[in-house]
PDB file of N, CA and C in Angstrom:
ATOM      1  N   UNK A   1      -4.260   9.286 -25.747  1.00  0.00           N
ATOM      2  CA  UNK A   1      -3.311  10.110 -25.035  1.00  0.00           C
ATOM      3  C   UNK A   1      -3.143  11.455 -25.735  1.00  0.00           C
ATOM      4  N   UNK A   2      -4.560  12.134 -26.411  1.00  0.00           N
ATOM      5  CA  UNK A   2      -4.143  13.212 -27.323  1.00  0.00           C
ATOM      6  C   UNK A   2      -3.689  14.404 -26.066  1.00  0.00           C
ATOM      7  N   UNK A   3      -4.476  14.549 -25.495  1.00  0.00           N
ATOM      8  CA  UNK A   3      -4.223  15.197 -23.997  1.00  0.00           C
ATOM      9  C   UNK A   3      -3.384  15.080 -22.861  1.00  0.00           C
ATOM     10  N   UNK A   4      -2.646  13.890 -22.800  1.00  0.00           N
ATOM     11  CA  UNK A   4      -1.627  13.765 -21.903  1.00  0.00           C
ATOM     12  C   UNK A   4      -0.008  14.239 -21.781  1.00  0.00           C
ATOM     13  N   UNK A   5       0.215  14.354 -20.852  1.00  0.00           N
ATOM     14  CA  UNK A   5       1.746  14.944 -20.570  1.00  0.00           C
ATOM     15  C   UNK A   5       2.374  14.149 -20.063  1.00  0.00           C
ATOM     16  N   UNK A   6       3.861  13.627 -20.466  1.00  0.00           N
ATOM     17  CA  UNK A   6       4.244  12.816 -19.216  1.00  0.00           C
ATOM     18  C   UNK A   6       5.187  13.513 -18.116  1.00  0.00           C
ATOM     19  N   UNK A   7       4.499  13.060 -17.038  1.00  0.00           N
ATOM     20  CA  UNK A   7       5.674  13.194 -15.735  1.00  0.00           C
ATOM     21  C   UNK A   7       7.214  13.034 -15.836  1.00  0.00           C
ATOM     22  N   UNK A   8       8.366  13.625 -15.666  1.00  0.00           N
ATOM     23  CA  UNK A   8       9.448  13.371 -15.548  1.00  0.00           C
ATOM     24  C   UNK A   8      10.359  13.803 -15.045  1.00  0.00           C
ATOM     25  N   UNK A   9      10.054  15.124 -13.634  1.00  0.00           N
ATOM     26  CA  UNK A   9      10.410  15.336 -12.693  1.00  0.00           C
ATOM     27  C   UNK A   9       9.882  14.702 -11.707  1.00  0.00           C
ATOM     28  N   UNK A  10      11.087  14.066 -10.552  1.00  0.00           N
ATOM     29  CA  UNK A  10      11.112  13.674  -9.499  1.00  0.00           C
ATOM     30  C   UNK A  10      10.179  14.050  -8.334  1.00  0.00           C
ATOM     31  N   UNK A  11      10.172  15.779  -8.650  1.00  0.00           N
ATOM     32  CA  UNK A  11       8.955  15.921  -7.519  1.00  0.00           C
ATOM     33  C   UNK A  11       8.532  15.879  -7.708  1.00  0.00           C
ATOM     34  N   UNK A  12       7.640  16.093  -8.881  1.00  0.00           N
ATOM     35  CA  UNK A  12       6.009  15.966  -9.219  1.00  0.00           C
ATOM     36  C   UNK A  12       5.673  14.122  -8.718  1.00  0.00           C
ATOM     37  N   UNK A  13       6.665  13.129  -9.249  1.00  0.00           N
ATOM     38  CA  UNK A  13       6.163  11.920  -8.809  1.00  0.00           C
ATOM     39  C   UNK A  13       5.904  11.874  -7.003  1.00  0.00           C
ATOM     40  N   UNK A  14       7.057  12.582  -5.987  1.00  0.00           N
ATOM     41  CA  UNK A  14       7.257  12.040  -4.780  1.00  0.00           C
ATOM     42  C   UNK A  14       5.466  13.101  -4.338  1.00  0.00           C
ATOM     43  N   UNK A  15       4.854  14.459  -4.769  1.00  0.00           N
ATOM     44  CA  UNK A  15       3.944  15.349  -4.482  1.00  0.00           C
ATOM     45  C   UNK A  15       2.901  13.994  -4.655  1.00  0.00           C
ATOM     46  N   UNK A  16       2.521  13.549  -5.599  1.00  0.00           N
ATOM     47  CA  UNK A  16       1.862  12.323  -5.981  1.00  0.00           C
ATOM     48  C   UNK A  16       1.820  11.569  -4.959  1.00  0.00           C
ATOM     49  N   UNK A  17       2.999  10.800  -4.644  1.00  0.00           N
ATOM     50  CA  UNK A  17       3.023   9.313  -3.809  1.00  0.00           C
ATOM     51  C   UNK A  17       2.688   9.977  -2.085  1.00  0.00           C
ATOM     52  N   UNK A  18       2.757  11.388  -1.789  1.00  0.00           N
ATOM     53  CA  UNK A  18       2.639  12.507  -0.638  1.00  0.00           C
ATOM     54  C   UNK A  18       1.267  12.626  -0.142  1.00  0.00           C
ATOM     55  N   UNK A  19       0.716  13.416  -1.065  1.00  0.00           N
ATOM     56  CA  UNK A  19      -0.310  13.709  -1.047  1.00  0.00           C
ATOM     57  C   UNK A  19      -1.228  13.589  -1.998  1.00  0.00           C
ATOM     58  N   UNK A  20      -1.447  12.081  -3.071  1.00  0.00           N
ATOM     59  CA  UNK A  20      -2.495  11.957  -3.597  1.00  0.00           C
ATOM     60  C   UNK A  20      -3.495  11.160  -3.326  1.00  0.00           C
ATOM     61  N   UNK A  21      -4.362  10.563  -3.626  1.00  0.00           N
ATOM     62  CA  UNK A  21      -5.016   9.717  -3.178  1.00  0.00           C
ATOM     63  C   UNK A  21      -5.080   8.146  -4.147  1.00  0.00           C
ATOM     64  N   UNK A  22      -4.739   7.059  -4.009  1.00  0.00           N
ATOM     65  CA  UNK A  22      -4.542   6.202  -4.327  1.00  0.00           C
ATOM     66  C   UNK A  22      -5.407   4.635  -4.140  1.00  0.00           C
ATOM     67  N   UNK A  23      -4.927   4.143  -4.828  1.00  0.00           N
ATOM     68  CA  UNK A  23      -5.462   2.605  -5.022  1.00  0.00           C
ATOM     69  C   UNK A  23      -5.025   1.342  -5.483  1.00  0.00           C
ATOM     70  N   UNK A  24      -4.825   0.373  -4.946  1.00  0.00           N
ATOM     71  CA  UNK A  24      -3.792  -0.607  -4.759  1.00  0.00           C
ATOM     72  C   UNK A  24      -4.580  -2.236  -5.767  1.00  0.00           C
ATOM     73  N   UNK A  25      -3.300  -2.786  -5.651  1.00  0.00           N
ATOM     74  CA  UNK A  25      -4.141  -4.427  -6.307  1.00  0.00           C
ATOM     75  C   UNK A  25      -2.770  -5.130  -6.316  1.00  0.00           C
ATOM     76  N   UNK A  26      -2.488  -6.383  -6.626  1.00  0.00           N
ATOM     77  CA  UNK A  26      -1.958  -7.253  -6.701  1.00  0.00           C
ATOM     78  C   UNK A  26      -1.005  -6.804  -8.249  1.00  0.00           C
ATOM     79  N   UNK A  27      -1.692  -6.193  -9.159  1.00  0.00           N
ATOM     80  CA  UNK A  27      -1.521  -6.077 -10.659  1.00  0.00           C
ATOM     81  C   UNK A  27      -0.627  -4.243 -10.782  1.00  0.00           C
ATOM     82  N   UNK A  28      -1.611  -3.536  -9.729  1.00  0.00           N
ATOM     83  CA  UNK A  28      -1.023  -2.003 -10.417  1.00  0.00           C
ATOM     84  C   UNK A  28      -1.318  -0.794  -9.203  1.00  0.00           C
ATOM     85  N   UNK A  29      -0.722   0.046  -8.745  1.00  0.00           N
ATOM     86  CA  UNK A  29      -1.587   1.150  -7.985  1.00  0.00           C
ATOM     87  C   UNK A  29      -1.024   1.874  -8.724  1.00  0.00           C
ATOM     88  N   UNK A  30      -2.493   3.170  -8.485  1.00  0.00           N
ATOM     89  CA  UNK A  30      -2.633   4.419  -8.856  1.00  0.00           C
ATOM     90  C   UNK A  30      -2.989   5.624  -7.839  1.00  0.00           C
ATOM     91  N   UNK A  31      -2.275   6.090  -8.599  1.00  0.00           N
ATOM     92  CA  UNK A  31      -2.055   7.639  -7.655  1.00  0.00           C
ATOM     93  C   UNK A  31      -2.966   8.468  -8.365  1.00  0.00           C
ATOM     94  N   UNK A  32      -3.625   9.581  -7.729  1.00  0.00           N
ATOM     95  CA  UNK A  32      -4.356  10.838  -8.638  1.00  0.00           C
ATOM     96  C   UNK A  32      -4.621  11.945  -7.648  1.00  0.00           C
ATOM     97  N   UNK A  33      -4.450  13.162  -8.386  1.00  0.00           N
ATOM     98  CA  UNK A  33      -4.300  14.137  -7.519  1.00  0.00           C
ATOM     99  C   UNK A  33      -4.234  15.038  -8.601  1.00  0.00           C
ATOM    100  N   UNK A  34      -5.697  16.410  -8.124  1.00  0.00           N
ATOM    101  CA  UNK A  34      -6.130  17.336  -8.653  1.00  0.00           C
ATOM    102  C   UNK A  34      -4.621  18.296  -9.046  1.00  0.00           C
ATOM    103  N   UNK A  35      -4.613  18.898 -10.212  1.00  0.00           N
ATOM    104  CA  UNK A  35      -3.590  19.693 -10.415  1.00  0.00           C
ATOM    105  C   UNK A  35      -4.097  21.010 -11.079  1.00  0.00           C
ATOM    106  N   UNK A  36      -3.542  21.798 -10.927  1.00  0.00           N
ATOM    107  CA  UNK A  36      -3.734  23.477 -11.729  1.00  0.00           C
ATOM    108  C   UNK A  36      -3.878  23.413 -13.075  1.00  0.00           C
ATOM    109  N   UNK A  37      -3.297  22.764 -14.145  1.00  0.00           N
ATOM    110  CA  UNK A  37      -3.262  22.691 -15.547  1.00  0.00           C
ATOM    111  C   UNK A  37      -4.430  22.045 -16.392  1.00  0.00           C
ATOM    112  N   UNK A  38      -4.281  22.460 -17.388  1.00  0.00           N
ATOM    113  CA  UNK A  38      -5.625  22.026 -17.983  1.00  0.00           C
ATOM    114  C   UNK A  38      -5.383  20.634 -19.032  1.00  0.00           C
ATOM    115  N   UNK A  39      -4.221  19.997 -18.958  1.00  0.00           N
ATOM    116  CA  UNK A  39      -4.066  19.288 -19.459  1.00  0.00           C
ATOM    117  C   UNK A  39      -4.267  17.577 -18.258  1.00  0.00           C
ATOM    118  N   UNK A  40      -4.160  16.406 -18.869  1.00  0.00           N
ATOM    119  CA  UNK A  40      -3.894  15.487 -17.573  1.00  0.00           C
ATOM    120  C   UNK A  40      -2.459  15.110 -18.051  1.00  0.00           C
ATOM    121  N   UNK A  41      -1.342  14.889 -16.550  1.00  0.00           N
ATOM    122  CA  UNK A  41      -0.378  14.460 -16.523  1.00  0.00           C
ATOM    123  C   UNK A  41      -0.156  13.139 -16.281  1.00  0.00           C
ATOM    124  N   UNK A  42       0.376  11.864 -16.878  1.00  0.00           N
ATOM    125  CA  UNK A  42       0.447  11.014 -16.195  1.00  0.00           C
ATOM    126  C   UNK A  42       1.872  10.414 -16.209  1.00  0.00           C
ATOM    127  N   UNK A  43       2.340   9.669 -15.358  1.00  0.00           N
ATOM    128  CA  UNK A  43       3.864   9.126 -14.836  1.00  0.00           C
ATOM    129  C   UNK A  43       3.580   7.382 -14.543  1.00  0.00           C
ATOM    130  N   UNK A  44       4.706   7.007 -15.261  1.00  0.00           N
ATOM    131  CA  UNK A  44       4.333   5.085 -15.121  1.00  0.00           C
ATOM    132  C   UNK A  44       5.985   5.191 -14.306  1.00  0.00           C
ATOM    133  N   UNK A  45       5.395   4.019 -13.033  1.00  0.00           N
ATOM    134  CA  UNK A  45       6.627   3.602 -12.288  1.00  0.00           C
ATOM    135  C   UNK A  45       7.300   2.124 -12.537  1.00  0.00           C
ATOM    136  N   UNK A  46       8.582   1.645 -13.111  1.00  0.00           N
ATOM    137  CA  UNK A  46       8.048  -0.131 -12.735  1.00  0.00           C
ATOM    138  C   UNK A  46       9.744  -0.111 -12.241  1.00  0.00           C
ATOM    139  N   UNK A  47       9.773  -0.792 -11.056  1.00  0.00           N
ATOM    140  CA  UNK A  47      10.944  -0.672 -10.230  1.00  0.00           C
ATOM    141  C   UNK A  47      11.990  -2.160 -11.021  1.00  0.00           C
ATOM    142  N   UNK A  48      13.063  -1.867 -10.462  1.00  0.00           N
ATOM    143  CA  UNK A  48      13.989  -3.187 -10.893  1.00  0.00           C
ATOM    144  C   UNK A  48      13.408  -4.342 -10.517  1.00  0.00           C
ATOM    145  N   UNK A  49      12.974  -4.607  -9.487  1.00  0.00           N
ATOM    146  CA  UNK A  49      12.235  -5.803  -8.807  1.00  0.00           C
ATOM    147  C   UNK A  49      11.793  -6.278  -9.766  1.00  0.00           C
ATOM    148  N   UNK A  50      10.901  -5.546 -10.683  1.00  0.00           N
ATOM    149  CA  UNK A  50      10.297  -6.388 -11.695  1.00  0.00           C
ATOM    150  C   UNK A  50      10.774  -7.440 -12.206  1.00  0.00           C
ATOM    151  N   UNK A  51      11.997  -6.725 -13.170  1.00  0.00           N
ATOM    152  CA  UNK A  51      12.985  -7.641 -13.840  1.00  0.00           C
ATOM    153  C   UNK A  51      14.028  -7.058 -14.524  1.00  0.00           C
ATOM    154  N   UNK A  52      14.518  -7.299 -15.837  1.00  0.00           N
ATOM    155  CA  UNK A  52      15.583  -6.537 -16.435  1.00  0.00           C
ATOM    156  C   UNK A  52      14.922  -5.770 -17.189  1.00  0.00           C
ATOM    157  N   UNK A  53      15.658  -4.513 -17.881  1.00  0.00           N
ATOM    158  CA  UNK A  53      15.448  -3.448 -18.976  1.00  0.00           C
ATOM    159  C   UNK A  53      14.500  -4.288 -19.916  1.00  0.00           C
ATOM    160  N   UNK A  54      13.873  -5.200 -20.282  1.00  0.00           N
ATOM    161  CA  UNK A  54      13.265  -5.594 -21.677  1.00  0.00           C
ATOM    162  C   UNK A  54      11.704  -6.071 -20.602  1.00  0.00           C
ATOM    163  N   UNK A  55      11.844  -6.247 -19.720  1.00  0.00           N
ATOM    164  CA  UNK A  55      11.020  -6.815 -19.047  1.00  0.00           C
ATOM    165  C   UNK A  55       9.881  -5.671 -18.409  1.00  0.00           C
ATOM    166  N   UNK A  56      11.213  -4.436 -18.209  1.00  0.00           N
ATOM    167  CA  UNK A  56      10.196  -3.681 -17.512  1.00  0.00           C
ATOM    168  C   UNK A  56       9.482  -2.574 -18.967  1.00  0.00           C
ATOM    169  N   UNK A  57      10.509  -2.184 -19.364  1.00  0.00           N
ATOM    170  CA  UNK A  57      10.029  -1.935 -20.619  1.00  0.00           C
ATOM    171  C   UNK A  57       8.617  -1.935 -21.327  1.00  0.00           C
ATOM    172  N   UNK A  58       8.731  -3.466 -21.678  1.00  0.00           N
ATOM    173  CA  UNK A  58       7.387  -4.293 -21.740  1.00  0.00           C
ATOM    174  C   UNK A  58       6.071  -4.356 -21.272  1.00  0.00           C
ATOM    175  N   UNK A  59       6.325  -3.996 -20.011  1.00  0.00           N
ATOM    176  CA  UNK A  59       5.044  -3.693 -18.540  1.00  0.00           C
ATOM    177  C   UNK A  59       4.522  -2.630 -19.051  1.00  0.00           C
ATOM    178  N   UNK A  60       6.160  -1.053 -19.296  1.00  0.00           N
ATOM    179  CA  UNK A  60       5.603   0.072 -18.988  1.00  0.00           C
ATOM    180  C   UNK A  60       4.766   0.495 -20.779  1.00  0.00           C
ATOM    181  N   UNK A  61       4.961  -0.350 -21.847  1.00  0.00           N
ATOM    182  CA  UNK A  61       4.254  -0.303 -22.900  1.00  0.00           C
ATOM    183  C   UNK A  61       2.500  -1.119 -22.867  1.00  0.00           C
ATOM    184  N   UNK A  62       2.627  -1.537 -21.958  1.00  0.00           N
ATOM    185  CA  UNK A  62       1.204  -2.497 -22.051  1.00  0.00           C
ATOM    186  C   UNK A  62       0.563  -1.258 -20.875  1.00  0.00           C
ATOM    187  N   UNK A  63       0.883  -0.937 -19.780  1.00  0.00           N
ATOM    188  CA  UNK A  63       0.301  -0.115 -19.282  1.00  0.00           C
ATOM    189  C   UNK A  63       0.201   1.307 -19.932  1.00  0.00           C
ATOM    190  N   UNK A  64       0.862   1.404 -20.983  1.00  0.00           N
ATOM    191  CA  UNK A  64       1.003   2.625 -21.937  1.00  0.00           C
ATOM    192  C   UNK A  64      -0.992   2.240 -22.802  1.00  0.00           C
ATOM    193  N   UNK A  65      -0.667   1.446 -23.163  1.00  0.00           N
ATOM    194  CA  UNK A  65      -1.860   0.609 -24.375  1.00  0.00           C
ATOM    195  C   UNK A  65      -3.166   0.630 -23.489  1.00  0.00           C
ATOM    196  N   UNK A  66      -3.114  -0.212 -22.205  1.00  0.00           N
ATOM    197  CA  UNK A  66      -4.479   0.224 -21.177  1.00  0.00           C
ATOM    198  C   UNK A  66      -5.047   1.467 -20.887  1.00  0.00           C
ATOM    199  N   UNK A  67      -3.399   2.213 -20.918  1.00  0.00           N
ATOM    200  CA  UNK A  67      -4.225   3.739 -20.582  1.00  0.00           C
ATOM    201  C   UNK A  67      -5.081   4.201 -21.636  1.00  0.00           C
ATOM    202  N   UNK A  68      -4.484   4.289 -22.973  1.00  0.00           N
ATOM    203  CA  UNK A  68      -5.246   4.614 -24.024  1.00  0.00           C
ATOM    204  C   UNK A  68      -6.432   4.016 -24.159  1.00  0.00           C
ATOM    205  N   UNK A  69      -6.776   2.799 -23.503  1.00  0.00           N
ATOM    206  CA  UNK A  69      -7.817   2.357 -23.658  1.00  0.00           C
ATOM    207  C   UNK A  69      -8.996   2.696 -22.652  1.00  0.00           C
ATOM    208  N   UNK A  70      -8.388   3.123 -21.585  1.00  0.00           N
ATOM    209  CA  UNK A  70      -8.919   4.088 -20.290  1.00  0.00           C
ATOM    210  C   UNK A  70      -9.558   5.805 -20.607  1.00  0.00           C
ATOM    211  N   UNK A  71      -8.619   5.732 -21.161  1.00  0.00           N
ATOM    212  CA  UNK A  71      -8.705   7.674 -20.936  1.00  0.00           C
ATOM    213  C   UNK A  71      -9.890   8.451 -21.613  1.00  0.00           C
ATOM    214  N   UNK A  72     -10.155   7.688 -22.747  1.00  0.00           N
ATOM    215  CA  UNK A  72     -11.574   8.338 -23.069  1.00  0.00           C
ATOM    216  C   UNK A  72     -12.800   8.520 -22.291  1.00  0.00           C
ATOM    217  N   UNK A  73     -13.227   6.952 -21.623  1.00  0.00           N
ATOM    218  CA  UNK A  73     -13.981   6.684 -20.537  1.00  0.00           C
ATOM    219  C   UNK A  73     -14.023   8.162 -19.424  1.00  0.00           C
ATOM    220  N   UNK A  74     -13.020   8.526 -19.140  1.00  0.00           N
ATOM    221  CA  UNK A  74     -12.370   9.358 -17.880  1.00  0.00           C
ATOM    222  C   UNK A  74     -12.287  10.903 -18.128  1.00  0.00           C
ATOM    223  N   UNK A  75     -12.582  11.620 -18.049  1.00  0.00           N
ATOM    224  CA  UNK A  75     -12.049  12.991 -17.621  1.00  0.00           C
ATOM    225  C   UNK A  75     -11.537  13.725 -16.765  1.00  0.00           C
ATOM    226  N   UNK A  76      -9.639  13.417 -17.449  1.00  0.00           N
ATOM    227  CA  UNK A  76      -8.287  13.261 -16.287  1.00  0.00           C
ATOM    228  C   UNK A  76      -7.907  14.661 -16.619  1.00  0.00           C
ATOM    229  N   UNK A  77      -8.730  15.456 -17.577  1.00  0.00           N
ATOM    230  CA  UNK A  77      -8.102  17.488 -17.699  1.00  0.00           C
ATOM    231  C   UNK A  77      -7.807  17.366 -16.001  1.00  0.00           C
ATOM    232  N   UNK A  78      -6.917  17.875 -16.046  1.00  0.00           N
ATOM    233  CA  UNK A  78      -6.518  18.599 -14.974  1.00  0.00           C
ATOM    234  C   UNK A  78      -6.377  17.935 -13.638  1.00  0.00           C
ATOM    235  N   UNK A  79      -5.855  16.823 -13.919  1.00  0.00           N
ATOM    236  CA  UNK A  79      -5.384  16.036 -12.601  1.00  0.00           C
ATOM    237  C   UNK A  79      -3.777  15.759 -13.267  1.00  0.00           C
ATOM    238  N   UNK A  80      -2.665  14.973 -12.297  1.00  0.00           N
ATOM    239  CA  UNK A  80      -1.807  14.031 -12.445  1.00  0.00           C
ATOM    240  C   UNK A  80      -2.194  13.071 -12.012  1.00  0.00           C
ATOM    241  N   UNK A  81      -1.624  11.701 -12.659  1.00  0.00           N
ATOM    242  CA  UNK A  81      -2.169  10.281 -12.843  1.00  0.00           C
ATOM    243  C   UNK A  81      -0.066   9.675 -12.195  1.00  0.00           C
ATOM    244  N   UNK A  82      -0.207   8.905 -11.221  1.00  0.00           N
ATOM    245  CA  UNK A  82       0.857   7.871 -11.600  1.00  0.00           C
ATOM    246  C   UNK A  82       0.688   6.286 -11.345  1.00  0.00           C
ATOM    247  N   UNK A  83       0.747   5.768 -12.483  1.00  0.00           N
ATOM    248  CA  UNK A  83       0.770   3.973 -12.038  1.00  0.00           C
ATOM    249  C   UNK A  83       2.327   3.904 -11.912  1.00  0.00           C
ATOM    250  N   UNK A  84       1.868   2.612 -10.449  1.00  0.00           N
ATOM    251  CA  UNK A  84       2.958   1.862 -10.136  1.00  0.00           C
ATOM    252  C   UNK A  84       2.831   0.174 -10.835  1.00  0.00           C
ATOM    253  N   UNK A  85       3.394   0.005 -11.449  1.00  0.00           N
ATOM    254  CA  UNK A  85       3.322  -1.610 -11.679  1.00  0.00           C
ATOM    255  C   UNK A  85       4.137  -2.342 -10.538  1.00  0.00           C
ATOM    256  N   UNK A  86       2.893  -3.461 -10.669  1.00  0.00           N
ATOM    257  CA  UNK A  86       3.633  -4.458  -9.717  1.00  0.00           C
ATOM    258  C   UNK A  86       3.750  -5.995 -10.059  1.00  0.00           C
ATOM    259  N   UNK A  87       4.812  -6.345  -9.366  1.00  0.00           N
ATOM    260  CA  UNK A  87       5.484  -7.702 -10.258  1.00  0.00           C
ATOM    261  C   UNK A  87       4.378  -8.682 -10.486  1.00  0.00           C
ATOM    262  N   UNK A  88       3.276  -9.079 -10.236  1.00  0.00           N
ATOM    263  CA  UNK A  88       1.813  -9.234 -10.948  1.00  0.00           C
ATOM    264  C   UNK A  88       2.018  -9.115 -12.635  1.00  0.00           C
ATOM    265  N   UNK A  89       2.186  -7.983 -12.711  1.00  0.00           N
ATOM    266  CA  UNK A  89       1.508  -6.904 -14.184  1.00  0.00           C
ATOM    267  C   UNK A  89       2.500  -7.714 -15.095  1.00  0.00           C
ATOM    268  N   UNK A  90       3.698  -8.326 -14.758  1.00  0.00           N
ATOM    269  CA  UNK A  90       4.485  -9.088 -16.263  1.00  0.00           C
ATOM    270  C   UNK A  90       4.104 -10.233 -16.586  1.00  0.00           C
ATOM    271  N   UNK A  91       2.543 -10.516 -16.018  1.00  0.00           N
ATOM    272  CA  UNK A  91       1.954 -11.654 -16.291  1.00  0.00           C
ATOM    273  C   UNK A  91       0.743 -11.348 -17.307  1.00  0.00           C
ATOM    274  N   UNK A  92       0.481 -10.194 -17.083  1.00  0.00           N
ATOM    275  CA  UNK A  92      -1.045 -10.076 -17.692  1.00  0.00           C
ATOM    276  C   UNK A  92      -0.425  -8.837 -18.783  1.00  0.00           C
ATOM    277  N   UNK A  93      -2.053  -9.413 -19.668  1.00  0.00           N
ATOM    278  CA  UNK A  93      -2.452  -7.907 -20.878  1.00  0.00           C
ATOM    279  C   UNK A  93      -2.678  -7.014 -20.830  1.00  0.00           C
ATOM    280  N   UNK A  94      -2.585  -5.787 -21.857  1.00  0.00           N
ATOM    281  CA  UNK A  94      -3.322  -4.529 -21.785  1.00  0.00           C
ATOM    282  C   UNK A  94      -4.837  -5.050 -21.310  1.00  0.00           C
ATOM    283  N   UNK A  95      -4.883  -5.979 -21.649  1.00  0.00           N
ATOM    284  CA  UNK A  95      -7.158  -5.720 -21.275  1.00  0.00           C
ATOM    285  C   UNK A  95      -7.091  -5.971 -19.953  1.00  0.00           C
ATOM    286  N   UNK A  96      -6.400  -6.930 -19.252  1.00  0.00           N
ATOM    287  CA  UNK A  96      -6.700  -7.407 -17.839  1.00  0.00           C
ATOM    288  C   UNK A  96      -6.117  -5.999 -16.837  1.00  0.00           C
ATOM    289  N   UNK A  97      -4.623  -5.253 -17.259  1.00  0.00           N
ATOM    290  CA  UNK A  97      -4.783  -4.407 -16.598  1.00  0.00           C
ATOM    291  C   UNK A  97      -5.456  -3.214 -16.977  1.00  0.00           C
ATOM    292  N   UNK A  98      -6.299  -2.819 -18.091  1.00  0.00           N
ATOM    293  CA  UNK A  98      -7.095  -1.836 -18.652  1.00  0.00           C
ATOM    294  C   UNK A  98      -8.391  -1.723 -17.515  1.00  0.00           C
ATOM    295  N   UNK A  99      -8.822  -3.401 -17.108  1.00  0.00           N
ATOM    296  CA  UNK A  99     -10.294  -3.195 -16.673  1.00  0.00           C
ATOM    297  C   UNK A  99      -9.559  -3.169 -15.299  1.00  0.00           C
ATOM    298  N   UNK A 100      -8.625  -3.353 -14.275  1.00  0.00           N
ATOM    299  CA  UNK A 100      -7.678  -3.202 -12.772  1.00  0.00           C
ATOM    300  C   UNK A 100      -7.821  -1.471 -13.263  1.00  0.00           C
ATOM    301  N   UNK A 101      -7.583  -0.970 -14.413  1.00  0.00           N
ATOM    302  CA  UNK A 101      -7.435   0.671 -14.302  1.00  0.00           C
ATOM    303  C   UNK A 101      -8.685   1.094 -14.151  1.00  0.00           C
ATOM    304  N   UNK A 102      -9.630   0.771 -14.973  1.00  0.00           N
ATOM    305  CA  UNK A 102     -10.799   0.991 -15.088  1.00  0.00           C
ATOM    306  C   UNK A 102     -11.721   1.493 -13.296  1.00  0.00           C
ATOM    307  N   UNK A 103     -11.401   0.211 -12.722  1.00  0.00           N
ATOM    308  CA  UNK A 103     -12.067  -0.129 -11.771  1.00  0.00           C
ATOM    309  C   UNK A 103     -11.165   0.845 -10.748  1.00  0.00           C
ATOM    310  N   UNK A 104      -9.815   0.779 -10.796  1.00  0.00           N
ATOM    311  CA  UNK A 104      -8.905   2.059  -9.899  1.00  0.00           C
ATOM    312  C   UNK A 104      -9.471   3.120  -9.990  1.00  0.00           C
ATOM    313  N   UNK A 105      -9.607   3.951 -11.191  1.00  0.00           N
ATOM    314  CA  UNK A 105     -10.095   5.099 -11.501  1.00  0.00           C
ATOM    315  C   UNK A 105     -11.195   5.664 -11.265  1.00  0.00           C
ATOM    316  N   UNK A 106     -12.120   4.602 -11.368  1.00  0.00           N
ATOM    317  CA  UNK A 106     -13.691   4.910 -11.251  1.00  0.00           C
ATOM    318  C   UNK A 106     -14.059   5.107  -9.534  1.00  0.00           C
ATOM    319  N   UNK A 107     -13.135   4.157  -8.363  1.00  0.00           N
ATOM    320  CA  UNK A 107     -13.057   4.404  -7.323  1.00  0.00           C
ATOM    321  C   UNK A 107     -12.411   5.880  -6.657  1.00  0.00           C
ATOM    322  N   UNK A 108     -10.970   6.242  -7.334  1.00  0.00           N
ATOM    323  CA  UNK A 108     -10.867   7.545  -7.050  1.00  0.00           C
ATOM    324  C   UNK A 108     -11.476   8.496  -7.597  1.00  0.00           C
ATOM    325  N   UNK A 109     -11.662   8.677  -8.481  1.00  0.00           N
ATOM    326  CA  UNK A 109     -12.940   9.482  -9.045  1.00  0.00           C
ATOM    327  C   UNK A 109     -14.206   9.633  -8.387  1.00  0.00           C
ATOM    328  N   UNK A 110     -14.455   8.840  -7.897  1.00  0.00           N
ATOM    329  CA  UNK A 110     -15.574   8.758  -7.290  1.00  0.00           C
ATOM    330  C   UNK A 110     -15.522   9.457  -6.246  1.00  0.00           C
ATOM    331  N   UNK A 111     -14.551   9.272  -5.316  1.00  0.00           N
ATOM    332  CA  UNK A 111     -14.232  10.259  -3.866  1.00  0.00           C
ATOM    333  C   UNK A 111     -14.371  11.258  -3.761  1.00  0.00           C
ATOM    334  N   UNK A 112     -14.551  12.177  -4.735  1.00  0.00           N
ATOM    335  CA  UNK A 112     -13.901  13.496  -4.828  1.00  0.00           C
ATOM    336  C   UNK A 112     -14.386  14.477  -3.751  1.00  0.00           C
TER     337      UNK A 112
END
């Protein structure tokens, strides 16, 4: 994550969920969408549904750990990134959702 920014205005997430292009699973979707900056931005979502404060917490650190394990693979300069976790993801590891990112990414990427 030497390169990353995090998201933490509201619009930048809703511009994302608007008009980016995305990819879904049982475990995580991802949002991505070309941006002006030369850095990559990324934003982690995990709603109450999940569970309580320690629970979601938890999710949004293991999807913290996948990304890092993602991002080298990837060249995200100059896009925004947002995962949504989904109540799936408080079951599994950084590796199981690393290779769900893997395989997200490589599909939007691919579109371009």
């Amino acid at each position: 994550m030497k390169y990353t920014v995090s998201l933490k205005l509201n619009k930048d997430f809703k511009r994302l969920y608007y008009r980016g292009k995305f990819k879904a699973s049982p475990v995580l979707v991802t949002y991505i969408l070309k941006c002006r900056g030369k850095q990559c931005r990324m934003g982690i979502t995990v709603s109450k549904k999940i569970g309580k404060a320690v629970v979601r917490n938890r999710v949004r650190r293991i999807i913290k750990a996948a990304y890092r394990e993602v991002e080298p693979q990837f060249h995200l300069a100059g896009y925004d990134v947002v995962f949504v976790a989904r109540s799936k993801a408080v079951e599994k590891k950084s590796t199981d959702i690393s290779r769900e990112m893997k395989k997200q990414l490589g599909a939007l990427l691919a579109k371009k």
